[in-house]
Protein backbone atom coordinates (compact mmCIF):
# COMPACT_ATOMS: atom_id res chain seq x y z
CA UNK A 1 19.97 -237.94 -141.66
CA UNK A 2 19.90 -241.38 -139.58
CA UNK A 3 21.94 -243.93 -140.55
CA UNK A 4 21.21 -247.82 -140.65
CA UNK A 5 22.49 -250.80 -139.63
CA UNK A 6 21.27 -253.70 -141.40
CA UNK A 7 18.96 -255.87 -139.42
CA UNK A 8 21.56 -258.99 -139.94
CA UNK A 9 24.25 -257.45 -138.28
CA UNK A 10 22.13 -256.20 -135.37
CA UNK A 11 20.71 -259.45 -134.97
CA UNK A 12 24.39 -261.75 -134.73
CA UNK A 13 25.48 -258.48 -132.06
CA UNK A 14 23.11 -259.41 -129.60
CA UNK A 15 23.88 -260.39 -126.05
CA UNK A 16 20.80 -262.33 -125.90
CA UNK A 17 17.23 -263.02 -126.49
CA UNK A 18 14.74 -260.11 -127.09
CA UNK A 19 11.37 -260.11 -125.41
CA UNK A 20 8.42 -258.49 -126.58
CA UNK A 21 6.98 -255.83 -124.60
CA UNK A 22 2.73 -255.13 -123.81
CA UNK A 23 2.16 -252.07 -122.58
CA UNK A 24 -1.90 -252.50 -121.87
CA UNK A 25 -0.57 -254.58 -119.20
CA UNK A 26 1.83 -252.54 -116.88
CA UNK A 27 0.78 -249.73 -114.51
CA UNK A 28 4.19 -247.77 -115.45
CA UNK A 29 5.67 -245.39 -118.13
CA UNK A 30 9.28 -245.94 -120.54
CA UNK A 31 10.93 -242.42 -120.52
CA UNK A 32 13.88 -241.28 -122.62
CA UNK A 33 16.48 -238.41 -122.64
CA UNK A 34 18.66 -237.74 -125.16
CA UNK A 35 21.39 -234.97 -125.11
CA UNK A 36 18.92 -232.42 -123.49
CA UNK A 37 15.60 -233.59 -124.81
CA UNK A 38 12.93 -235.49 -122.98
CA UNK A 39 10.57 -237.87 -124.44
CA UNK A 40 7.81 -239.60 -122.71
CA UNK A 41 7.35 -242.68 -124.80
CA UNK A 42 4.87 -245.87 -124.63
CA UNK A 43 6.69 -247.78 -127.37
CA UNK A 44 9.24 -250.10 -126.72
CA UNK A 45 9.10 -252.88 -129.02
CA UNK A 46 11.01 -255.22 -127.67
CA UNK A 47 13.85 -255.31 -125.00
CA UNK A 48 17.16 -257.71 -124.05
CA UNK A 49 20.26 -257.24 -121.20
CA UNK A 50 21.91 -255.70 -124.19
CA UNK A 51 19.28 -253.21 -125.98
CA UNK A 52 16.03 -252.48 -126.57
CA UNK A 53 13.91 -251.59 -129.86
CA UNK A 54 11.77 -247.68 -129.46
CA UNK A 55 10.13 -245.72 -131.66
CA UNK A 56 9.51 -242.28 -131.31
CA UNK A 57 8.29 -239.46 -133.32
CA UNK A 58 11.43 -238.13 -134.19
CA UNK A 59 14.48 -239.38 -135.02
CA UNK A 60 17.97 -239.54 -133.23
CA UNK A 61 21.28 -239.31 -134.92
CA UNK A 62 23.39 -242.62 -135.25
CA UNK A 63 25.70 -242.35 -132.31
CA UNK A 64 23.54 -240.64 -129.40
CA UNK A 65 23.84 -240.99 -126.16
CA UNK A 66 20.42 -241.49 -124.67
CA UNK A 67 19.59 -243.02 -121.12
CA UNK A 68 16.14 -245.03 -120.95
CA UNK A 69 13.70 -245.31 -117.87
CA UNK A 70 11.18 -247.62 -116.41
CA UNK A 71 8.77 -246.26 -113.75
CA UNK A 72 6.21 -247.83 -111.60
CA UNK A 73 4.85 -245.96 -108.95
CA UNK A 74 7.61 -244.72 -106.86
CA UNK A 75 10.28 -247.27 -108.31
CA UNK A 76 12.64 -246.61 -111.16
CA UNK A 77 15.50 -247.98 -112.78
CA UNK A 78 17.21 -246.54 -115.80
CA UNK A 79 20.25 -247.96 -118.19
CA UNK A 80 22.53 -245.51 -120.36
CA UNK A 81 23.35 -246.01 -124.20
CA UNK A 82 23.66 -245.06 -128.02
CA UNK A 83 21.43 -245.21 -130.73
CA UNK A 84 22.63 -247.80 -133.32
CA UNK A 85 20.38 -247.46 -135.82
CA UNK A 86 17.32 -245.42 -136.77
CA UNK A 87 14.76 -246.13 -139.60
CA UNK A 88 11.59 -243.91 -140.65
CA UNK A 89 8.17 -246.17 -140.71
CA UNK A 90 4.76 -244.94 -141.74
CA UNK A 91 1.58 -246.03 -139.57
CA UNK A 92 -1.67 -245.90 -140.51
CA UNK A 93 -4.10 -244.42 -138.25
CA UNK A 94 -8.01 -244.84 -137.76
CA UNK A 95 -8.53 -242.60 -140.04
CA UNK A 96 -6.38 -244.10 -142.13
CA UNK A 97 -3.80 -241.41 -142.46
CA UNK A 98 -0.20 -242.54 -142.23
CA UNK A 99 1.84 -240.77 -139.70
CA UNK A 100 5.76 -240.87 -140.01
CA UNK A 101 7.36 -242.80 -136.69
CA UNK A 102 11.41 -243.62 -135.92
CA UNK A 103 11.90 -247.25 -135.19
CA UNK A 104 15.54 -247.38 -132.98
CA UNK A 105 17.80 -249.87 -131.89
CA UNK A 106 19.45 -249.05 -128.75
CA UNK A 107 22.68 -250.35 -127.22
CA UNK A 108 23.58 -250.16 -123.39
CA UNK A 109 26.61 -249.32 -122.14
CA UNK A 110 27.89 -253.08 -121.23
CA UNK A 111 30.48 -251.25 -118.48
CA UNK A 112 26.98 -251.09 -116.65
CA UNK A 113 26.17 -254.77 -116.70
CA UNK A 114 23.61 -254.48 -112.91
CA UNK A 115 21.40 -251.99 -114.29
CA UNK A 116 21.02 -253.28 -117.80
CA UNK A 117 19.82 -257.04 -115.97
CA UNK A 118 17.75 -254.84 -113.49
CA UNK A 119 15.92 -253.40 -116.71
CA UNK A 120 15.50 -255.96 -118.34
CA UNK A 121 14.37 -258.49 -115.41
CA UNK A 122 12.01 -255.25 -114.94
CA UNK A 123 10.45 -255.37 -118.12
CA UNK A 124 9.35 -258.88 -117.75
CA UNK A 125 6.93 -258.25 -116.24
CA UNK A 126 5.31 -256.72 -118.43
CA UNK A 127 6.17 -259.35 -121.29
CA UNK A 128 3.37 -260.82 -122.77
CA UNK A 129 4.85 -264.77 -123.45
CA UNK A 130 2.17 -265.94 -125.73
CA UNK A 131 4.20 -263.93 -128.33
């Protein structure tokens, strides 16, 4: 079972601001591997030089090592690092049947410092600042 850090503590760790993230508005695709397994994922909530916020439909142990990637057309930068906490959340579909998500907070591996800026100056562009 996941294990949870409490959103206070996450919050003080920070390295620096998080910026929402609109995907309607980016000709690319977030990717993530973890230990073997591939996702292709269009939710990333939110994103900083140290971390980002994903959800995906299942969830990863506390502790994983994951690496995440940005493409956009034939450019792509990715930043390694661990899964910090994991919480289940329920969304509610059209047909208003709730379907069981995995909200993450992931850490990057501050010993590479270039490719975590390059991801997240990457990302901006695809921020939507009225948010």
């Amino acid at each position: 079972m996941a294990q949870e850090i409490s959103n206070d503590r996450v919050s003080s760790s920070r390295g620096g601001g998080r910026q929402t993230i609109q995907l309607e508005e980016v000709n690319g695709t977030f990717e993530l591997d973890s230990e073997e397994v591939h996702f292709e994922t269009t939710v990333v909530n939110d994103v900083s030089v140290s971390g980002a916020g994903i959800e995906l439909p299942v969830p990863l142990e506390v502790g994983s090592k994951v690496d995440l990637s940005f493409t956009a057309g034939d450019w792509k930068i990715s930043v390694e690092g661990r899964v910090v906490w994991c919480n289940a959340i329920q969304v509610e579909g059209i047909d208003h049947t709730a379907t069981d998500f995995f909200r993450m907070g992931i850490k990057f591996n501050p010993e590479n410092n270039n490719e975590n800026v390059m991801f997240f100056m990457a990302s901006r562009a695809i921020v939507n600042p009225m948010l």
